[in-house]
C-alpha atoms as a PDB file:
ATOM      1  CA  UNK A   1      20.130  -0.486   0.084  1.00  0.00           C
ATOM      2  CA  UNK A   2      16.325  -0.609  -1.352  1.00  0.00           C
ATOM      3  CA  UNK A   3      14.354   1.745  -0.764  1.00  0.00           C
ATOM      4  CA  UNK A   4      10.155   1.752  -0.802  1.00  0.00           C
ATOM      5  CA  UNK A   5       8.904   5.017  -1.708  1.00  0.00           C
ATOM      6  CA  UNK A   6       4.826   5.462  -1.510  1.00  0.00           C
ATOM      7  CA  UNK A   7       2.854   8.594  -3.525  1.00  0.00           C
ATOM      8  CA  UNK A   8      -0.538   9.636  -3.886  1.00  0.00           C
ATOM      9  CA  UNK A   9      -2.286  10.642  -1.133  1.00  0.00           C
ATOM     10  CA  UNK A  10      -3.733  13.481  -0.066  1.00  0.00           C
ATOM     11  CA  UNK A  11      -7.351  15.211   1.176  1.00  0.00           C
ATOM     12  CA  UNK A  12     -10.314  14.020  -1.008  1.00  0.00           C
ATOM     13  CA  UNK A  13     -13.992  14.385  -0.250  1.00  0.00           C
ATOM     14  CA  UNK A  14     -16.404  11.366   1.111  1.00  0.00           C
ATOM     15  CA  UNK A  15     -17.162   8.816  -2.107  1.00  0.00           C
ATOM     16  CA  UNK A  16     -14.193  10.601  -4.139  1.00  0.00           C
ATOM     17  CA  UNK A  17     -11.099   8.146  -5.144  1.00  0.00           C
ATOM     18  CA  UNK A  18      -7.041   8.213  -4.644  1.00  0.00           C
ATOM     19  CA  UNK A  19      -5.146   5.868  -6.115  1.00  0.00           C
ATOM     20  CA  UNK A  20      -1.790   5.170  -4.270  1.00  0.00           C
ATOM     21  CA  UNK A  21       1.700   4.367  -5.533  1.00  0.00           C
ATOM     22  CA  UNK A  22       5.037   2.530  -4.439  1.00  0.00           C
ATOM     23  CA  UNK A  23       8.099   2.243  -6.085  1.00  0.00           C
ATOM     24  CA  UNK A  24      10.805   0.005  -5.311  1.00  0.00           C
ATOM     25  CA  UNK A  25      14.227   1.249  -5.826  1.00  0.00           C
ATOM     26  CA  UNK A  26      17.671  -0.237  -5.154  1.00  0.00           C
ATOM     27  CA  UNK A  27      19.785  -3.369  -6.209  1.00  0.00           C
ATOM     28  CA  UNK A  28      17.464  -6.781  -5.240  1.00  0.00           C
ATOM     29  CA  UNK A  29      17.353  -9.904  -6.494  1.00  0.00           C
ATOM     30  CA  UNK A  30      13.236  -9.986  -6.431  1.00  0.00           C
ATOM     31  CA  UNK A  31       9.844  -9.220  -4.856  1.00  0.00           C
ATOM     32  CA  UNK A  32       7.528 -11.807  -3.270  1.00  0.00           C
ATOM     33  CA  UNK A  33       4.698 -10.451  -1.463  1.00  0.00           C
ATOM     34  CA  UNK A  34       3.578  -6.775  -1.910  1.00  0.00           C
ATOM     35  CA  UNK A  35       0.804  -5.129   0.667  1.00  0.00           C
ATOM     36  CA  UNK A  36      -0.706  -1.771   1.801  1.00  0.00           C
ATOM     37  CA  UNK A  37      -1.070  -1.446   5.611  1.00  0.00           C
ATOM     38  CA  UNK A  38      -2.981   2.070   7.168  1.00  0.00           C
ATOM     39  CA  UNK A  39      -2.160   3.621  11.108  1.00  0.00           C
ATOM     40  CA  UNK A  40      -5.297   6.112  11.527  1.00  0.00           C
ATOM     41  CA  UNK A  41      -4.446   8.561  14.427  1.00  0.00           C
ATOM     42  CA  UNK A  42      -4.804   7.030  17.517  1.00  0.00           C
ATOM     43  CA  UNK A  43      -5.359   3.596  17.003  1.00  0.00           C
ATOM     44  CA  UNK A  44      -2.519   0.264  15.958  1.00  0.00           C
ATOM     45  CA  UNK A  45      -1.594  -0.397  12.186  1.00  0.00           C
ATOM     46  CA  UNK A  46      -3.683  -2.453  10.375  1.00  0.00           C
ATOM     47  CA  UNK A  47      -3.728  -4.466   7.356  1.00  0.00           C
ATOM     48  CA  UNK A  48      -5.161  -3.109   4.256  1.00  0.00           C
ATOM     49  CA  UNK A  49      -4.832  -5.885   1.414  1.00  0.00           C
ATOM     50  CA  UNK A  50      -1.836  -7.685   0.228  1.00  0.00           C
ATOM     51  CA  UNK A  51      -1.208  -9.534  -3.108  1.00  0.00           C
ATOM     52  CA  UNK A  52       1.042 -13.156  -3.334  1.00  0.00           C
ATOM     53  CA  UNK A  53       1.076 -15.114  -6.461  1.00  0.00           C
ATOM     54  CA  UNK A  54      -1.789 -17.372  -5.250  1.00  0.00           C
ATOM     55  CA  UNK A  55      -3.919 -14.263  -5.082  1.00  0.00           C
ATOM     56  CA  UNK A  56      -4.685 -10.791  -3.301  1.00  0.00           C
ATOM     57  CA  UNK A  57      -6.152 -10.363   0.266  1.00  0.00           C
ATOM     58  CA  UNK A  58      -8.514  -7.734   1.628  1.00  0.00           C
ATOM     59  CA  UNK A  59      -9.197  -6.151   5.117  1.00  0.00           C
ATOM     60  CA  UNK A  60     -13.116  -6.458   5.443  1.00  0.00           C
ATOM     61  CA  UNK A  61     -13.890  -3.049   5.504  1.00  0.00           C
ATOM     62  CA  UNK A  62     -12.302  -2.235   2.425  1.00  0.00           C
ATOM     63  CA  UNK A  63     -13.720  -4.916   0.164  1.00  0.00           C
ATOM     64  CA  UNK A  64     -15.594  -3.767  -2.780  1.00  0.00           C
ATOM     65  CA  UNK A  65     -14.041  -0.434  -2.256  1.00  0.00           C
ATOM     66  CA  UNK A  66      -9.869  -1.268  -3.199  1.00  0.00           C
ATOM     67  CA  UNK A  67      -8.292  -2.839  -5.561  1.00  0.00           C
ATOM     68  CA  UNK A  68      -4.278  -3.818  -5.187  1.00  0.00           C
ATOM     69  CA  UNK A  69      -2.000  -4.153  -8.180  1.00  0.00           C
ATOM     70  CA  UNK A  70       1.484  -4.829  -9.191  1.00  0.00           C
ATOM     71  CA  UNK A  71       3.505  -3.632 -11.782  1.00  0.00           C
ATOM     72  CA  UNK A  72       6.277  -5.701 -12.218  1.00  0.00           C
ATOM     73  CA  UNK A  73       8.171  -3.704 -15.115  1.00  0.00           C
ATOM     74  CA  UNK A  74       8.176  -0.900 -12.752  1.00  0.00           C
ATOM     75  CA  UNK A  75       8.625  -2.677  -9.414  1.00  0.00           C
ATOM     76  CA  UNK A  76       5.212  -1.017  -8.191  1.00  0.00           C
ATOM     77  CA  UNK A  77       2.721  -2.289  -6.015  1.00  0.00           C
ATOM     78  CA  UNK A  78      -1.002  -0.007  -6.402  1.00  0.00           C
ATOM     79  CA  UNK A  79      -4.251   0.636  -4.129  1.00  0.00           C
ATOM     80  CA  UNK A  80      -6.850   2.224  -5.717  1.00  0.00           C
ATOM     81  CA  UNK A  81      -9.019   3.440  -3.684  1.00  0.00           C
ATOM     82  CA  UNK A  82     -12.877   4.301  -4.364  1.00  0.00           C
ATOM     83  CA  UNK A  83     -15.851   5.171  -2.676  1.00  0.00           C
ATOM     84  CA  UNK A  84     -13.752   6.812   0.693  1.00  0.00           C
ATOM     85  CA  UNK A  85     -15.193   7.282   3.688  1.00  0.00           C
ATOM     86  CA  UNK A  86     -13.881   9.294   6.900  1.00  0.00           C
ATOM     87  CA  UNK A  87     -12.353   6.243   8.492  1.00  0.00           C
ATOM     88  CA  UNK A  88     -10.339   5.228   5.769  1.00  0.00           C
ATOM     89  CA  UNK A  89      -7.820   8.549   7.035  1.00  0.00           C
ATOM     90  CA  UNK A  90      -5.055   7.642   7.812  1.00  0.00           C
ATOM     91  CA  UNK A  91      -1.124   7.301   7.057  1.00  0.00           C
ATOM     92  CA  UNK A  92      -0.850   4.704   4.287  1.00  0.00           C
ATOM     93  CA  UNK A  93       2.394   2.331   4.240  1.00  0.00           C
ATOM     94  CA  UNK A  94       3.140  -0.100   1.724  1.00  0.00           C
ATOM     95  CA  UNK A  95       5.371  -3.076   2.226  1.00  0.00           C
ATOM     96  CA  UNK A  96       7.857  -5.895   0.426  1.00  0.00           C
ATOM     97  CA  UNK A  97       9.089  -9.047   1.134  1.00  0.00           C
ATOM     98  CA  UNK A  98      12.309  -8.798  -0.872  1.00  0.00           C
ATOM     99  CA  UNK A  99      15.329 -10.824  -1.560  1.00  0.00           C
ATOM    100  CA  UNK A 100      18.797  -8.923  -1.655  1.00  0.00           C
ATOM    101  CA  UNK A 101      22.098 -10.998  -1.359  1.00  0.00           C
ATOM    102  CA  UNK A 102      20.269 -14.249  -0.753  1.00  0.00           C
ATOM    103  CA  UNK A 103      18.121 -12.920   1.957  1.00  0.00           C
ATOM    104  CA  UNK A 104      14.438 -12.100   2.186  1.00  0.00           C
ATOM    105  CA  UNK A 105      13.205  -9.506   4.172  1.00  0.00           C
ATOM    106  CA  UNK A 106      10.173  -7.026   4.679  1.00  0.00           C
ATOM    107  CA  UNK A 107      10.561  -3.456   3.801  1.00  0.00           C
ATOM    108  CA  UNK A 108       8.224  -0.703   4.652  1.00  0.00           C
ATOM    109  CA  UNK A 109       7.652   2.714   2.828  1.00  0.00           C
ATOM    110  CA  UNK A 110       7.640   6.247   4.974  1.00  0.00           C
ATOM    111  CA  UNK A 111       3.684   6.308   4.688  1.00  0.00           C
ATOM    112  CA  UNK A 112       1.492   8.630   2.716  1.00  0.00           C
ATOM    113  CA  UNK A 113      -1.427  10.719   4.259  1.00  0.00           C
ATOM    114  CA  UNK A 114      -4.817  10.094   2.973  1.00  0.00           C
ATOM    115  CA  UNK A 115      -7.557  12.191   4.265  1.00  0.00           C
ATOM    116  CA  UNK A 116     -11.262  11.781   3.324  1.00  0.00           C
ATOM    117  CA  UNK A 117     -12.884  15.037   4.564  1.00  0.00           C
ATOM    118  CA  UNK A 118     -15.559  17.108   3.150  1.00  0.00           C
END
């Protein structure tokens, strides 16, 4: 089976940077669409930014602020992150649509903490 696994986060100060990872792992057949959602505590998942071949996407209030990447000799997807802010905390997922066995389906990662805190 594949297997998403995310790295990076952690507690940074307000303005500092984290730049998150997200490995793919397993037997596939290939990756589409790569994408970071965030779940802050207390409130519904929400999208984050995504990137497709015709482009990448970006939550408003993140704009200016993240960039997403892929990596496709490593089967990564990235977020840097700069200029963090209190309410970017939160638990960090990134997700796949992948094709194994002639099937395409989303995977999601176990999430990675990010806390902006002085």
């Amino acid at each position: 089976q594949v297997h998403l696994a995310e790295s990076g986060g952690g507690l940074v100060q307000p303005g500092g940077s984290l730049k998150l990872s997200c490995q793919l792992t397993g037997k596939f057949i290939s990756v589409n669409a790569m994408g970071w959602y965030r779940q802050a505590p207390g409130k519904q998942r929400e999208f984050v930014a995504n990137i497709i071949s015709g482009g990448t996407n970006y939550q408003n209030s993140v704009k200016g602020r993240f960039t997403i990447s892929r990596d496709n000799a490593r089967n990564s997807v990235y977020l840097q992150m700069n200029s963090l802010k209190p309410e970017d905390t939160a638990v960090y997922y990134c997700n796949m649509d992948i094709t194994t066995d002639a099937l395409t389906l989303t995977y999601w990662g176990q999430g990675t903490q990010v806390t902006v805190s002085s």
